[in-house]
C-alpha atoms as a PDB file:
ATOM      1  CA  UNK A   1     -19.491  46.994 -84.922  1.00  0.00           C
ATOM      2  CA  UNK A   2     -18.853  49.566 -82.253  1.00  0.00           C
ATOM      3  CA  UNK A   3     -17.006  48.119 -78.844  1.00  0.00           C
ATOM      4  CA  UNK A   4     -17.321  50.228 -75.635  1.00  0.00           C
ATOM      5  CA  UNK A   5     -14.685  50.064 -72.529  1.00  0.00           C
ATOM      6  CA  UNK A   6     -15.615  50.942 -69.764  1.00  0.00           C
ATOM      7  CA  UNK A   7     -12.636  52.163 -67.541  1.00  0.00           C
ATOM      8  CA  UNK A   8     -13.171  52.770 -63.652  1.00  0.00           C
ATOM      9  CA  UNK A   9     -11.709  55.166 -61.581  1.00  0.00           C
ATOM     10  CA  UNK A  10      -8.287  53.505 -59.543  1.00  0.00           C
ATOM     11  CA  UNK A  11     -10.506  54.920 -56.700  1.00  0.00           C
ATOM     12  CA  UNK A  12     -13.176  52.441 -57.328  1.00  0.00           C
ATOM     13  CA  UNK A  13     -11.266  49.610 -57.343  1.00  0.00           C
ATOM     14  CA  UNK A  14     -10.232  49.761 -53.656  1.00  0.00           C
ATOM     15  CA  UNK A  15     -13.273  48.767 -52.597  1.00  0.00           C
ATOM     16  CA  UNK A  16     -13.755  45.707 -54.836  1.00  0.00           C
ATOM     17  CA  UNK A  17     -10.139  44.765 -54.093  1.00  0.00           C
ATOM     18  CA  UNK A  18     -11.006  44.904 -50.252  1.00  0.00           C
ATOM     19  CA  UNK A  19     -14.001  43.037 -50.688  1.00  0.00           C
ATOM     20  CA  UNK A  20     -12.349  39.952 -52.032  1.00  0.00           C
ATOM     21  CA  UNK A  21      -9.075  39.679 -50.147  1.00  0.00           C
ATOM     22  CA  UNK A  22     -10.170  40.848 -46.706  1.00  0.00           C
ATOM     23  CA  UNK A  23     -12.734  37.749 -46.133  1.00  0.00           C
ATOM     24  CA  UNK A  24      -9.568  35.697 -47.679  1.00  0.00           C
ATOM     25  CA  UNK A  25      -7.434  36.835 -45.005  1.00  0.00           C
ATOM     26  CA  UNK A  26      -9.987  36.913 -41.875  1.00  0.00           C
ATOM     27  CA  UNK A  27     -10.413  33.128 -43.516  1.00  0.00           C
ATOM     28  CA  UNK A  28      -6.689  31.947 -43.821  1.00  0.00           C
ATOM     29  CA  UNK A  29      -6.648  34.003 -40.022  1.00  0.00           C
ATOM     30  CA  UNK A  30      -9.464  32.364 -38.211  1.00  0.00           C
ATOM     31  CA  UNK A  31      -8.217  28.922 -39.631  1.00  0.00           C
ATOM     32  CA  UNK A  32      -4.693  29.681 -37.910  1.00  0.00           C
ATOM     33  CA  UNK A  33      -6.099  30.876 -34.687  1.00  0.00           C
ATOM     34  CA  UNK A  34      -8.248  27.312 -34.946  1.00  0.00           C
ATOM     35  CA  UNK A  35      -5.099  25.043 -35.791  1.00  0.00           C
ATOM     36  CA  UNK A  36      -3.619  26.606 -32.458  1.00  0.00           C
ATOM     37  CA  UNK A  37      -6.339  26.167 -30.316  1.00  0.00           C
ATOM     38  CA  UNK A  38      -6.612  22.778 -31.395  1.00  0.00           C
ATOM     39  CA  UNK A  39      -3.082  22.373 -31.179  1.00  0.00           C
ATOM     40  CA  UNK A  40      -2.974  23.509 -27.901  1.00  0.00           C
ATOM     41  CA  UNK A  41      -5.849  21.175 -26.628  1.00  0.00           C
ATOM     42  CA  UNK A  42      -4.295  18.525 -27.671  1.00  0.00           C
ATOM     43  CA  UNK A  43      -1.318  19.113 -26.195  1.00  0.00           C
ATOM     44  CA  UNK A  44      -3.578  19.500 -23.270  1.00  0.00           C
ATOM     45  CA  UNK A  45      -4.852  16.355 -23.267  1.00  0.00           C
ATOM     46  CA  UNK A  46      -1.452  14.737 -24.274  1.00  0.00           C
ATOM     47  CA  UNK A  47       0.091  16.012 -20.418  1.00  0.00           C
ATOM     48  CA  UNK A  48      -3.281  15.656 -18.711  1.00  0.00           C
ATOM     49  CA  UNK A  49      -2.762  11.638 -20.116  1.00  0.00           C
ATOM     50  CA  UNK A  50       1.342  11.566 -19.562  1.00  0.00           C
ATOM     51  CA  UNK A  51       0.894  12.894 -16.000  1.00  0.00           C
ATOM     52  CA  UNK A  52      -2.305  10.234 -15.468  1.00  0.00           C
ATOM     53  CA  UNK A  53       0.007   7.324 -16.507  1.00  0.00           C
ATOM     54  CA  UNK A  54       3.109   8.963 -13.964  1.00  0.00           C
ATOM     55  CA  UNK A  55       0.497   8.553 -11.148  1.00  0.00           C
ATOM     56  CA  UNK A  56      -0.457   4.966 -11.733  1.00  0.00           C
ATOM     57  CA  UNK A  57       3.144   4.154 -12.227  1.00  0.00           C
ATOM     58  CA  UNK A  58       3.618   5.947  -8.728  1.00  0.00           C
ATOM     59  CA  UNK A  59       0.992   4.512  -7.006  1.00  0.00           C
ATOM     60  CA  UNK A  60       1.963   0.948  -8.199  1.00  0.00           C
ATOM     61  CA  UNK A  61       5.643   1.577  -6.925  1.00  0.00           C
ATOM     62  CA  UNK A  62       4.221   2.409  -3.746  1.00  0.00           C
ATOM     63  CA  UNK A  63       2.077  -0.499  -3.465  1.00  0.00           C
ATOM     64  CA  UNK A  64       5.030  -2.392  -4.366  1.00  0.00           C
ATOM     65  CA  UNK A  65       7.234  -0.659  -1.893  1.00  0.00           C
ATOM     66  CA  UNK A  66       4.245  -1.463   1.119  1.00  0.00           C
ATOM     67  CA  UNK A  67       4.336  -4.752  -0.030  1.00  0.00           C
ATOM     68  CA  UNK A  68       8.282  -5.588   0.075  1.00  0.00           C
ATOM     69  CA  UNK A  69       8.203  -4.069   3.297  1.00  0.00           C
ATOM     70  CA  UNK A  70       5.733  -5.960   4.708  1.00  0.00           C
ATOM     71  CA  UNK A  71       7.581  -9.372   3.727  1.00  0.00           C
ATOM     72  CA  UNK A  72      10.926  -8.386   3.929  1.00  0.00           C
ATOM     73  CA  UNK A  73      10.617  -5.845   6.966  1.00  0.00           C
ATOM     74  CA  UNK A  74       8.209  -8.447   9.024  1.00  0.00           C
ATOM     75  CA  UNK A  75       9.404 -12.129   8.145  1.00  0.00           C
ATOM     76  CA  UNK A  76      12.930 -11.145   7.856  1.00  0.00           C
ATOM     77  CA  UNK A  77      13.521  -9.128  11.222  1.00  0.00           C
ATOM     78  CA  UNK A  78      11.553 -12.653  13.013  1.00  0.00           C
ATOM     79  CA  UNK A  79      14.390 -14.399  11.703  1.00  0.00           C
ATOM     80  CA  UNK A  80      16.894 -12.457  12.719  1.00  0.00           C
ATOM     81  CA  UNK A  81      15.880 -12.185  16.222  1.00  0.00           C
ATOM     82  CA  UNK A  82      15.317 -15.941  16.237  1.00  0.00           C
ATOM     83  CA  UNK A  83      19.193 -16.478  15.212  1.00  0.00           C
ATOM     84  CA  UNK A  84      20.298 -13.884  17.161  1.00  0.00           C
ATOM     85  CA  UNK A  85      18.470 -16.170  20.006  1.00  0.00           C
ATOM     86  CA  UNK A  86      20.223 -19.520  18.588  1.00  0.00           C
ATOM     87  CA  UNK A  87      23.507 -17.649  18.298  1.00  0.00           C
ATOM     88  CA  UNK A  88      23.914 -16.498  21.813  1.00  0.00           C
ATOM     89  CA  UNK A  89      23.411 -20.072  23.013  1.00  0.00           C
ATOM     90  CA  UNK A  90      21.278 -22.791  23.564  1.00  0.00           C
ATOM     91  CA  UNK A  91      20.541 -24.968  26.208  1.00  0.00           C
ATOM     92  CA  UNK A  92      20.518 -28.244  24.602  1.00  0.00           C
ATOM     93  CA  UNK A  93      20.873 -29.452  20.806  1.00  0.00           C
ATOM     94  CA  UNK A  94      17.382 -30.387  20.435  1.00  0.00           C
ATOM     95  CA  UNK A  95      16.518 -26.654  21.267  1.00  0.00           C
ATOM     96  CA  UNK A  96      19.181 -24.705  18.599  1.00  0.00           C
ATOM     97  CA  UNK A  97      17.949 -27.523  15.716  1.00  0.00           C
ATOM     98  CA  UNK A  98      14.390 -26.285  15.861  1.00  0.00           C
ATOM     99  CA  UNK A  99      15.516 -22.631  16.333  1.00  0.00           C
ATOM    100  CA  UNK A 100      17.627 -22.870  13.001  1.00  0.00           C
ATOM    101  CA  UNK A 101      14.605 -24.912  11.844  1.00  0.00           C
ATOM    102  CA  UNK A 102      12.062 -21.793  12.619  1.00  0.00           C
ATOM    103  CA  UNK A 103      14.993 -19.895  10.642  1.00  0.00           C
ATOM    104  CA  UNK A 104      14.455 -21.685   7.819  1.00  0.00           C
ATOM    105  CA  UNK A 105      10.995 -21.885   7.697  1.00  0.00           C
ATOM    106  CA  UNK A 106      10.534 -17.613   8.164  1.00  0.00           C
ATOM    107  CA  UNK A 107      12.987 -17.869   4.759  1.00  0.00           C
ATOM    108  CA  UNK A 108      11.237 -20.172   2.809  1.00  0.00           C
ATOM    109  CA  UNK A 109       7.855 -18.184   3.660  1.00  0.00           C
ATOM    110  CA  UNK A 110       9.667 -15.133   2.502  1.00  0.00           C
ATOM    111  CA  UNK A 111      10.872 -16.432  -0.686  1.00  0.00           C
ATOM    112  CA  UNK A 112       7.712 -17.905  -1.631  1.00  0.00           C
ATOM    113  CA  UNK A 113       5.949 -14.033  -1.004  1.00  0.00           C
ATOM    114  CA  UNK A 114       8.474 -12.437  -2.810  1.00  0.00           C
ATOM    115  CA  UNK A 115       8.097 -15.487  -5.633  1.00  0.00           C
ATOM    116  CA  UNK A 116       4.382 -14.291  -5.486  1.00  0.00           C
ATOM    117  CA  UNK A 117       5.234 -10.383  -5.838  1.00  0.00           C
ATOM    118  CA  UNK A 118       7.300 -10.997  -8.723  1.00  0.00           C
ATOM    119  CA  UNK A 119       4.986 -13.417 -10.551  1.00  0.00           C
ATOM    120  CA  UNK A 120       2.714 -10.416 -10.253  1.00  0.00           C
ATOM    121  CA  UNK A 121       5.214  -8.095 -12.037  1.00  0.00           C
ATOM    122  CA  UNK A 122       6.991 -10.354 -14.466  1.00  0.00           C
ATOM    123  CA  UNK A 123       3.679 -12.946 -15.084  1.00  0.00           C
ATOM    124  CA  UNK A 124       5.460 -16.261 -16.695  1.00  0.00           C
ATOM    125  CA  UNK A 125       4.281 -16.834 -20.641  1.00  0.00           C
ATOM    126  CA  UNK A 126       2.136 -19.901 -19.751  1.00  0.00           C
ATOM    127  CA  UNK A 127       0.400 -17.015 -17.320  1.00  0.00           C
ATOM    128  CA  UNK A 128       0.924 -20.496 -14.586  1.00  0.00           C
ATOM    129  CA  UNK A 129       1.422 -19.387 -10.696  1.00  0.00           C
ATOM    130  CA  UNK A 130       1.456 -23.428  -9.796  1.00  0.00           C
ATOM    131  CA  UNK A 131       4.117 -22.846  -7.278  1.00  0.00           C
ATOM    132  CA  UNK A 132       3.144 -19.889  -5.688  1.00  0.00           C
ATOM    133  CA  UNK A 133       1.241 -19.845  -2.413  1.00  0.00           C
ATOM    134  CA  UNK A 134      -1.412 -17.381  -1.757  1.00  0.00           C
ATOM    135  CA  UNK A 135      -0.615 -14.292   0.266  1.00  0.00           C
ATOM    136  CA  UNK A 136      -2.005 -14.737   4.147  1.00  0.00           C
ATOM    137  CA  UNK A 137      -4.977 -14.122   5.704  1.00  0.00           C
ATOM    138  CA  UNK A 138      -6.236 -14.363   9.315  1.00  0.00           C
ATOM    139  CA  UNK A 139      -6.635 -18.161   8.361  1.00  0.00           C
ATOM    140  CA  UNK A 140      -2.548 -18.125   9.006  1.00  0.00           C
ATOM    141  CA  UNK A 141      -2.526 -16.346  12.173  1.00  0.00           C
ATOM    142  CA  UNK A 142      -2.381 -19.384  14.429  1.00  0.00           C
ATOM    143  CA  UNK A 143       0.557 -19.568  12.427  1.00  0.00           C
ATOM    144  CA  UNK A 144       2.130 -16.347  12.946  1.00  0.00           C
ATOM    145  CA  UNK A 145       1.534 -16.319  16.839  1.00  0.00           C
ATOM    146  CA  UNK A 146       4.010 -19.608  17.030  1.00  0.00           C
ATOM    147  CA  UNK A 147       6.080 -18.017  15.373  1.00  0.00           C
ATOM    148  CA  UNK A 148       6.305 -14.496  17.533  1.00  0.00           C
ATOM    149  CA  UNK A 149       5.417 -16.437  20.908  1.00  0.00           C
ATOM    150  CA  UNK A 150       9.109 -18.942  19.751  1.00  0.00           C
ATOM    151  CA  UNK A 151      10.697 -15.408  18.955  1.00  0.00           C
ATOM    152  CA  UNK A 152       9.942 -14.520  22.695  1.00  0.00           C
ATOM    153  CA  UNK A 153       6.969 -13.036  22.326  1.00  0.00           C
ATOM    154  CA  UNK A 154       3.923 -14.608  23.902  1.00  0.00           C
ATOM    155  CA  UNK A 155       0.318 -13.556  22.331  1.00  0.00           C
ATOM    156  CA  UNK A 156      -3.150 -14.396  23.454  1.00  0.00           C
ATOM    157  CA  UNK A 157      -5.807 -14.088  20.772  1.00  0.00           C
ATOM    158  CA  UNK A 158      -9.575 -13.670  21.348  1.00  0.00           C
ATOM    159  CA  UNK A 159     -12.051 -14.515  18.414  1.00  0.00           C
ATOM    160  CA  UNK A 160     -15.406 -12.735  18.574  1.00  0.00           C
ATOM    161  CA  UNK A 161     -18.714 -13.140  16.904  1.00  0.00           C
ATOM    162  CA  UNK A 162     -19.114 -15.339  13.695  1.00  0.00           C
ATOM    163  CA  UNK A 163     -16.066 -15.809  11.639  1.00  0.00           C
ATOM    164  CA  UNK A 164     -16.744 -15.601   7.726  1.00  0.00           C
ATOM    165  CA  UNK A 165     -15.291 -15.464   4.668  1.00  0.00           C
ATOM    166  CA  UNK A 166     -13.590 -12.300   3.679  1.00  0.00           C
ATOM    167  CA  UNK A 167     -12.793 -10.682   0.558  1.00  0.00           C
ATOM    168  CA  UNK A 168      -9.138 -11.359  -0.274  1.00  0.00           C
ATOM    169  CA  UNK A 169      -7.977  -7.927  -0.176  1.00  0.00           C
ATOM    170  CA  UNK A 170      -9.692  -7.642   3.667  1.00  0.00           C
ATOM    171  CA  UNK A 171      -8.502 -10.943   4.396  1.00  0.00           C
ATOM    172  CA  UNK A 172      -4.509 -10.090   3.406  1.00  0.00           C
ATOM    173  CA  UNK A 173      -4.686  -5.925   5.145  1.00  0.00           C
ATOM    174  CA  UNK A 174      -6.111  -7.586   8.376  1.00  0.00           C
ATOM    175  CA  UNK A 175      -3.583 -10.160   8.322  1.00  0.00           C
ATOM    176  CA  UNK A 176      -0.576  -7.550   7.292  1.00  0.00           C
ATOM    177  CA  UNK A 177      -2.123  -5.087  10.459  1.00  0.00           C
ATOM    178  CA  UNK A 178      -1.737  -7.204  13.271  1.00  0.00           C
ATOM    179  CA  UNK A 179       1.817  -8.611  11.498  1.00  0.00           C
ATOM    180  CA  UNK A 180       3.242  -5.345  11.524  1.00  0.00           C
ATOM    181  CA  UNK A 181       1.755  -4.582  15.124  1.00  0.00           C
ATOM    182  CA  UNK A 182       3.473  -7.794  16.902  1.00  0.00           C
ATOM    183  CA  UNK A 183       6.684  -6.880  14.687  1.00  0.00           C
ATOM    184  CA  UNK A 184       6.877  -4.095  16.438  1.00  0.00           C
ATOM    185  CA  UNK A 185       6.226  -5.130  19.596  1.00  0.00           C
ATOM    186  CA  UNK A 186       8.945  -7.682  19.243  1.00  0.00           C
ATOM    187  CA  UNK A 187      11.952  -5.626  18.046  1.00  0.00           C
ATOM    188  CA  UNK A 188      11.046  -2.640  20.132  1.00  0.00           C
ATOM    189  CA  UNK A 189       9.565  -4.127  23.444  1.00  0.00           C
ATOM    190  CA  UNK A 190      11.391  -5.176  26.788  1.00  0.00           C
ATOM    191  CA  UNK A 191      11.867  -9.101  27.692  1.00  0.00           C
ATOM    192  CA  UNK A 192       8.563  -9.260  29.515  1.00  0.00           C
ATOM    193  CA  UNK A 193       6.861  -7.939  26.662  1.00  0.00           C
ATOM    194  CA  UNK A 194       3.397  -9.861  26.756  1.00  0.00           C
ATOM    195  CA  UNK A 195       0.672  -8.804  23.971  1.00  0.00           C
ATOM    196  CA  UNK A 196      -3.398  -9.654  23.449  1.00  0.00           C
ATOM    197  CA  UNK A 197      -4.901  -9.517  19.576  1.00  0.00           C
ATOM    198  CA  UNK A 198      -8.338  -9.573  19.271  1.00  0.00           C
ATOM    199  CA  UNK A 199     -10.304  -9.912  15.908  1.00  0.00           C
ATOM    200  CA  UNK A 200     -13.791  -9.215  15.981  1.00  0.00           C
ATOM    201  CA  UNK A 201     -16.762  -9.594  13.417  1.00  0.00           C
ATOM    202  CA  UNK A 202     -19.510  -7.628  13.133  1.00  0.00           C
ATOM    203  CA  UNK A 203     -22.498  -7.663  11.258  1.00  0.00           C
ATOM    204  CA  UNK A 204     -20.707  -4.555   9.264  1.00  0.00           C
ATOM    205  CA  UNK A 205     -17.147  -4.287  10.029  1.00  0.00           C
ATOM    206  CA  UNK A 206     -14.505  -6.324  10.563  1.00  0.00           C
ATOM    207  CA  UNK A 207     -12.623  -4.968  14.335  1.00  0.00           C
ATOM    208  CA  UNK A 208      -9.083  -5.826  15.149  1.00  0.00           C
ATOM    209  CA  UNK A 209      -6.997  -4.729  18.233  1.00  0.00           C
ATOM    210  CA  UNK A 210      -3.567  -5.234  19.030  1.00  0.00           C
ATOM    211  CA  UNK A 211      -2.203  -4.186  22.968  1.00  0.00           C
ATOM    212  CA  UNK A 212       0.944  -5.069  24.509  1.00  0.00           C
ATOM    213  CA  UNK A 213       2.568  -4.476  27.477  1.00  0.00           C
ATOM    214  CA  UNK A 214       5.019  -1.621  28.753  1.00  0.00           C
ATOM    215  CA  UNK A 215       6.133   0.770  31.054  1.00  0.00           C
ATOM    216  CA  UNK A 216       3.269   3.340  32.077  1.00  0.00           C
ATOM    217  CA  UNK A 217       3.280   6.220  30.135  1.00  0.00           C
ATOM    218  CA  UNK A 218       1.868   8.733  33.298  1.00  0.00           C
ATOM    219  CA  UNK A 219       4.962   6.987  35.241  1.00  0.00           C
ATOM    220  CA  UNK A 220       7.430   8.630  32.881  1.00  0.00           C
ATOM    221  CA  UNK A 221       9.575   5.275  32.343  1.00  0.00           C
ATOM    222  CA  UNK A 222      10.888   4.349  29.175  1.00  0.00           C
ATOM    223  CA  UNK A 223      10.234   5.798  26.014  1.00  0.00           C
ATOM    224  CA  UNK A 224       8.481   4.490  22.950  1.00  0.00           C
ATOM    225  CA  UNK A 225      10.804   4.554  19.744  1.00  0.00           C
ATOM    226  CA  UNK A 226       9.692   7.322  17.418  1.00  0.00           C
ATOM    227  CA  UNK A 227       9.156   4.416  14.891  1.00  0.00           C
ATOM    228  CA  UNK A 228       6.888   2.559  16.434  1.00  0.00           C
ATOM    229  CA  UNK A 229       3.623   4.135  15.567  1.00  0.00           C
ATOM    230  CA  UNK A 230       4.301   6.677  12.365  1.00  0.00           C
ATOM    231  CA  UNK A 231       6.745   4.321  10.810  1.00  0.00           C
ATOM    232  CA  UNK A 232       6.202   3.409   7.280  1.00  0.00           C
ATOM    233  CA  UNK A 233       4.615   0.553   8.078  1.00  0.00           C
ATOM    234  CA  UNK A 234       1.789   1.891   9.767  1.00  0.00           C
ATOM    235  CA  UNK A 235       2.045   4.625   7.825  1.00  0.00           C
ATOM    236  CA  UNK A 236       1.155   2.022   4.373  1.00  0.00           C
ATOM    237  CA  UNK A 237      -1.232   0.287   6.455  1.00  0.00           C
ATOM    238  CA  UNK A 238      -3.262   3.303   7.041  1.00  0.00           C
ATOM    239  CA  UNK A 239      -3.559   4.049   3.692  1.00  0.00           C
ATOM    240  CA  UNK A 240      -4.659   0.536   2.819  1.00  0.00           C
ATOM    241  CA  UNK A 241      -7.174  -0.034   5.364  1.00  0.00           C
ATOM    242  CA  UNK A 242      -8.565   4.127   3.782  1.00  0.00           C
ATOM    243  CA  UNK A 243      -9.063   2.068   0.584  1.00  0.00           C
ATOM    244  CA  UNK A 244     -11.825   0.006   2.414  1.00  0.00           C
ATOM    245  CA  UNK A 245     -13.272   2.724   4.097  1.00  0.00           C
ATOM    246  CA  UNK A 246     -11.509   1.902   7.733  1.00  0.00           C
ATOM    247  CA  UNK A 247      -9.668   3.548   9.903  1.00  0.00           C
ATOM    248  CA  UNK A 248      -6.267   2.545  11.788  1.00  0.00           C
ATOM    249  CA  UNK A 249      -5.364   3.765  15.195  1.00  0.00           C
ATOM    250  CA  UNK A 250      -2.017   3.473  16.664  1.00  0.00           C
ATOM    251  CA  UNK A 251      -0.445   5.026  19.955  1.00  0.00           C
ATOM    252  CA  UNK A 252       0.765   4.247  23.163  1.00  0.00           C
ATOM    253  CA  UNK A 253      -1.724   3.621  26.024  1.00  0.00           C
ATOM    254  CA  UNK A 254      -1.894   5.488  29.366  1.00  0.00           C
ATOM    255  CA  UNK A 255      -1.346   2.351  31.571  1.00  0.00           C
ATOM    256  CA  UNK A 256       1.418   1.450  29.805  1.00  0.00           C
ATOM    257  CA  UNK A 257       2.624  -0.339  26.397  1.00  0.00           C
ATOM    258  CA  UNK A 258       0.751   0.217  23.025  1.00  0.00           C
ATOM    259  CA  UNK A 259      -2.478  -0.379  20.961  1.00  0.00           C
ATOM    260  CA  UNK A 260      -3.112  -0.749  17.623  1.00  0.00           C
ATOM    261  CA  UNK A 261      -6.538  -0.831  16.513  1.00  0.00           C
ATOM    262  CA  UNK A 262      -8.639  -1.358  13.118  1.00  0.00           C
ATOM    263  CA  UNK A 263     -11.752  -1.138  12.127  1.00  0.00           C
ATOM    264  CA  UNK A 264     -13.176  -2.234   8.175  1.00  0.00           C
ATOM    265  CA  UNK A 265     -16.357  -2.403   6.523  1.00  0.00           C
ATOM    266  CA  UNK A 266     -17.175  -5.560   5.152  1.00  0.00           C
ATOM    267  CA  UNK A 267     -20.187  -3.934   2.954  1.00  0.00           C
ATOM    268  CA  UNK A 268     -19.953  -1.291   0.857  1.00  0.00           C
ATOM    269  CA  UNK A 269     -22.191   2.037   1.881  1.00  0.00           C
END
């Protein structure tokens, strides 16, 4: 039995060699540049969801912060101009017991809207809200005139068209609008201060206006505090009457004093 070898040239082998390990390593390569790219999309998508979840923490702090300041910054300063009115004297007892009574009611309204807020953050186990009273609407704003007009502040209020029902989140930015508007007027306004609030309904919108009284502004007397219209108040307001699709207005009239004014959809385009 005859066996044969065959024996190749070393110069033949390169070819044979090449043709196995190349596609190997353009393999193990492609699968490398592949891991990255994937890596690197989801890495991607990892920040795109980390930054995502920053902004709805931030926006939620600044809903928060609007909404301290609108029960803190407006119930609180009515009380303190309402003791600072007890404290420099009254004329009889029967007038400082229901100024210290006012007092005590603007508290316990406080405590029961920050009692609400924090239900809202830190819900209790049985998810119950029993003691918690609804935030305000323009059902309370009989209630909130007494209270500025007894501060020193005397409103008149016109109602126009057919009042109706309005969605909750409406209801409390209307209500928080004019708040922060007679606020204003009362901690920044002279003695005579007088001021007119108007709420309007519409077969579309909901129209509020808030004016008060004031030196003329062609006169040149007095000056406005830089607060009053781009404080953050207004400033929050804005931005919640945007979410609607309304606008907010605020600046100081010609003839004198201020106007705040507010219009909001009540349908959706």
């Amino acid at each position: 039995m005859v066996s044969a070898t065959i024996a190749l040239p070393v110069w033949a082998l390169v070819p044979i060699a090449a043709a196995v390990v190349v596609p190997v390593v353009l393999a193990l390569r492609l699968r490398r540049t592949l891991a990255h790219r994937d890596g690197q999309r989801a890495w991607q998508v990892e920040r795109e969801l980390a930054g995502a979840a920053d902004d709805a923490v931030r926006t939620e702090r600044e809903r928060i912060a609007r909404e301290l300041h609108d029960i803190i910054g407006h119930t609180v300063s009515v009380m303190v101009v309402q003791a600072g009115s007890a404290r420099s004297g009254a004329t009889d007892d029967g007038e400082l017991t229901a100024a210290l009574r006012a007092v005590e009611d603007s508290g316990r309204e406080a405590m029961t809207e920050l009692r609400h807020m924090l239900a809202l953050l830190a819900p209790a186990p049985d998810g119950t809200d029993a003691e918690l009273a609804p935030q305000p609407g323009l059902s309370r704003l009989s209630t909130l005139i007494d209270r500025m007009a007894f501060a020193g502040l005397p409103v008149d209020v016109t109602i126009g068209g057919e009042p109706r029902p309005l969605p909750p989140g409406i209801d409390v930015t209307a209500y928080r609008v004019v708040q922060e508007a007679l606020t204003n007027a009362l901690k920044h306004a002279a003695p005579d201060t007088r001021a007119e609030v108007e709420v309007r309904y519409t077969e579309r919108n909901l129209r509020l206006e808030v004016l008060t009284t004031g030196p003329s502004l062609l006169a040149g007397t007095g000056r406005a505090p830089a607060s009053a219209g781009d404080g953050r108040g207004l400033t929050g307001l804005r931005e919640r009457v945007r979410v609607y699709g309304g606008d907010l207005y605020a600046g100081r009239r010609l003839g004198g004093g201020y106007r705040v004014r507010t219009r909001i959809p009540l349908e959706r385009p």
